[in-house]
Protein backbone atom coordinates (compact mmCIF):
# COMPACT_ATOMS: atom_id res chain seq x y z
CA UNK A 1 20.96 19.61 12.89
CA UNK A 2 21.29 20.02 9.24
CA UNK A 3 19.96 22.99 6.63
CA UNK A 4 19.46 22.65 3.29
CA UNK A 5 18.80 25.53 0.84
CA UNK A 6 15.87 24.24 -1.66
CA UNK A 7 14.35 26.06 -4.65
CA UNK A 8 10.36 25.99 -4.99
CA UNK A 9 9.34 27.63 -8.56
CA UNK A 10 12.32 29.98 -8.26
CA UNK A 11 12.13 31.09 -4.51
CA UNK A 12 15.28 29.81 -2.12
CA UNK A 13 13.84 28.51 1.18
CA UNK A 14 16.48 27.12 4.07
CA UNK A 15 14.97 23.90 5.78
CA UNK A 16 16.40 22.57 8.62
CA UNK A 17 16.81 18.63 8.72
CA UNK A 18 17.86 15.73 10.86
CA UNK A 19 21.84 15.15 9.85
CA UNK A 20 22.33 12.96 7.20
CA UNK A 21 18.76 13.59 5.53
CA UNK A 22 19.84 16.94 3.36
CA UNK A 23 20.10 14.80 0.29
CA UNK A 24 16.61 13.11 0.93
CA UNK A 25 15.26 16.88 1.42
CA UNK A 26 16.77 18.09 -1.96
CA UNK A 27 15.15 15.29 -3.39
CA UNK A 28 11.26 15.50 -2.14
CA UNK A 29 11.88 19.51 -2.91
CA UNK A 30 12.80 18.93 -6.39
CA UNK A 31 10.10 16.65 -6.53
CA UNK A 32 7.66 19.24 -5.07
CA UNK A 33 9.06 22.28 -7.43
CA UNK A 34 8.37 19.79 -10.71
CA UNK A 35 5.02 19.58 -9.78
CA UNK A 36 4.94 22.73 -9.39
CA UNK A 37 6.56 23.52 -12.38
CA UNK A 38 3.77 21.59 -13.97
CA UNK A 39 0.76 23.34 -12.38
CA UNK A 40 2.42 26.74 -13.35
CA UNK A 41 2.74 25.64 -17.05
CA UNK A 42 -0.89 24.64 -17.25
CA UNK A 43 -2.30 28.28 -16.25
CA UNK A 44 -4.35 27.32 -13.41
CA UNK A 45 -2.52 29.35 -10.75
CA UNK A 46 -3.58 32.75 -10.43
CA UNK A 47 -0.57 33.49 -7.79
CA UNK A 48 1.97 32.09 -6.28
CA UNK A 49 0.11 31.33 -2.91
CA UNK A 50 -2.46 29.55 -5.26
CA UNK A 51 0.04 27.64 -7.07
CA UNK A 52 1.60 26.41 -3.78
CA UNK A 53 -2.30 25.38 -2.63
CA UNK A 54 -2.82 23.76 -5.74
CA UNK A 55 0.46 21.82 -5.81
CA UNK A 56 0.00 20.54 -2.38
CA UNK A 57 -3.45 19.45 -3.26
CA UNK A 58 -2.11 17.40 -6.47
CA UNK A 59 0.74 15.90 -3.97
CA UNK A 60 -2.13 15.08 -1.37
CA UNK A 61 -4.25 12.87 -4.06
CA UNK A 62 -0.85 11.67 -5.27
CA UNK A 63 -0.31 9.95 -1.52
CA UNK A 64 -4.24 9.16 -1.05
CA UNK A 65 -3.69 7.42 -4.14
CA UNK A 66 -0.76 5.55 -3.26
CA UNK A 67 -2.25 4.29 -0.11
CA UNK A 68 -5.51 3.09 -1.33
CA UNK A 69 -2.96 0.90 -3.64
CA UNK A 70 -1.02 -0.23 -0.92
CA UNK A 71 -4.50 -1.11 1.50
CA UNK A 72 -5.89 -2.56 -1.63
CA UNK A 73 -2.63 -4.94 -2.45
CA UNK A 74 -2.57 -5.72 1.14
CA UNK A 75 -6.15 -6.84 1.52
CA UNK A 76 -5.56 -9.45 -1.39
CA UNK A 77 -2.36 -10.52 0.06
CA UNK A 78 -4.38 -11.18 3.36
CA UNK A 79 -7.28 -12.78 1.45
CA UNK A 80 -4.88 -15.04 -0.83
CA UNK A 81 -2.89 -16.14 2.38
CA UNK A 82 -5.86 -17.12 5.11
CA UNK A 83 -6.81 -20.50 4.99
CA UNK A 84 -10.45 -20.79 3.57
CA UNK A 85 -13.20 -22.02 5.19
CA UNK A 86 -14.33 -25.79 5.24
CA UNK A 87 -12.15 -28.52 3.81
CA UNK A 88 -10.49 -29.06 0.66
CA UNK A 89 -11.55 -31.60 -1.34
CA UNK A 90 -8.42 -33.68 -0.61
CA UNK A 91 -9.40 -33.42 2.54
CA UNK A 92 -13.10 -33.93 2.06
CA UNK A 93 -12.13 -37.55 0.06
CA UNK A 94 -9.51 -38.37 3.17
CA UNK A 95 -12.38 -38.01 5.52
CA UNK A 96 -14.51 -39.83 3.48
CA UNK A 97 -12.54 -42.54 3.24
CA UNK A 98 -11.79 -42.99 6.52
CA UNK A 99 -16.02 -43.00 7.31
CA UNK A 100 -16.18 -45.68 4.84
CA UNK A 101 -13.27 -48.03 6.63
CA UNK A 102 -14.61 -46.99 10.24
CA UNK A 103 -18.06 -48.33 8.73
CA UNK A 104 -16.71 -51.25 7.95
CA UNK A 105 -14.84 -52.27 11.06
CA UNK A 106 -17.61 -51.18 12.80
CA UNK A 107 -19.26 -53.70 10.80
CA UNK A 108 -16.95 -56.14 11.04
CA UNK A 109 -17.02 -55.95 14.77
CA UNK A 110 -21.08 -56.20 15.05
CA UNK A 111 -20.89 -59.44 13.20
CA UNK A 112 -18.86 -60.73 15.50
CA UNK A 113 -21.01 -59.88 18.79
């Protein structure tokens, strides 16, 4: 098991990883403390504990966000790839066609009986 010591808006904290993933948690925390960074800059953190909530809360639309994109891009993907209903109108003439030289045999045969 790996740790990692990460700094959130100036406070060390040791997190304890899966091997191999300390450089993935250095990353997300130093993505965390920027955002952090930014809420504390803004003035709309009266403490630290508030600053943390708020944070979070930015991170949380951040994702909500992100995955109404993704179901959104999915659903046309799905949409653009299922065959629509009915017949295309290639199709539609092909059919057609072959009506009119079924008629016609059909015709063709009547006259004869």
């Amino acid at each position: 098991m790996g740790e990692v010591a990460v700094k959130l808006n100036g406070r060390t904290y040791d997190i304890a990883c899966d091997d191999g993933q300390e450089n993935r948690v250095r990353e997300l925390a130093a993505y965390v403390d920027n955002k952090a960074r930014d809420v504390a800059r803004s003035g709309a953190a009266q403490t630290e504990t508030h600053l943390m909530v708020l944070t979070s809360i930015i991170l949380s639309d951040e994702i909500v966000e992100l995955q109404r994109g993704i179901a959104d891009v999915q659903s046309r993907m799905q949409q653009k790839s299922s065959p629509k209903p009915g017949l295309s109108k290639e199709d539609e003439k092909a059919v057609a066609d072959m009506i009119t030289q079924l008629a016609k045999k059909i015709d063709a045969l009547a006259k004869k009986v």
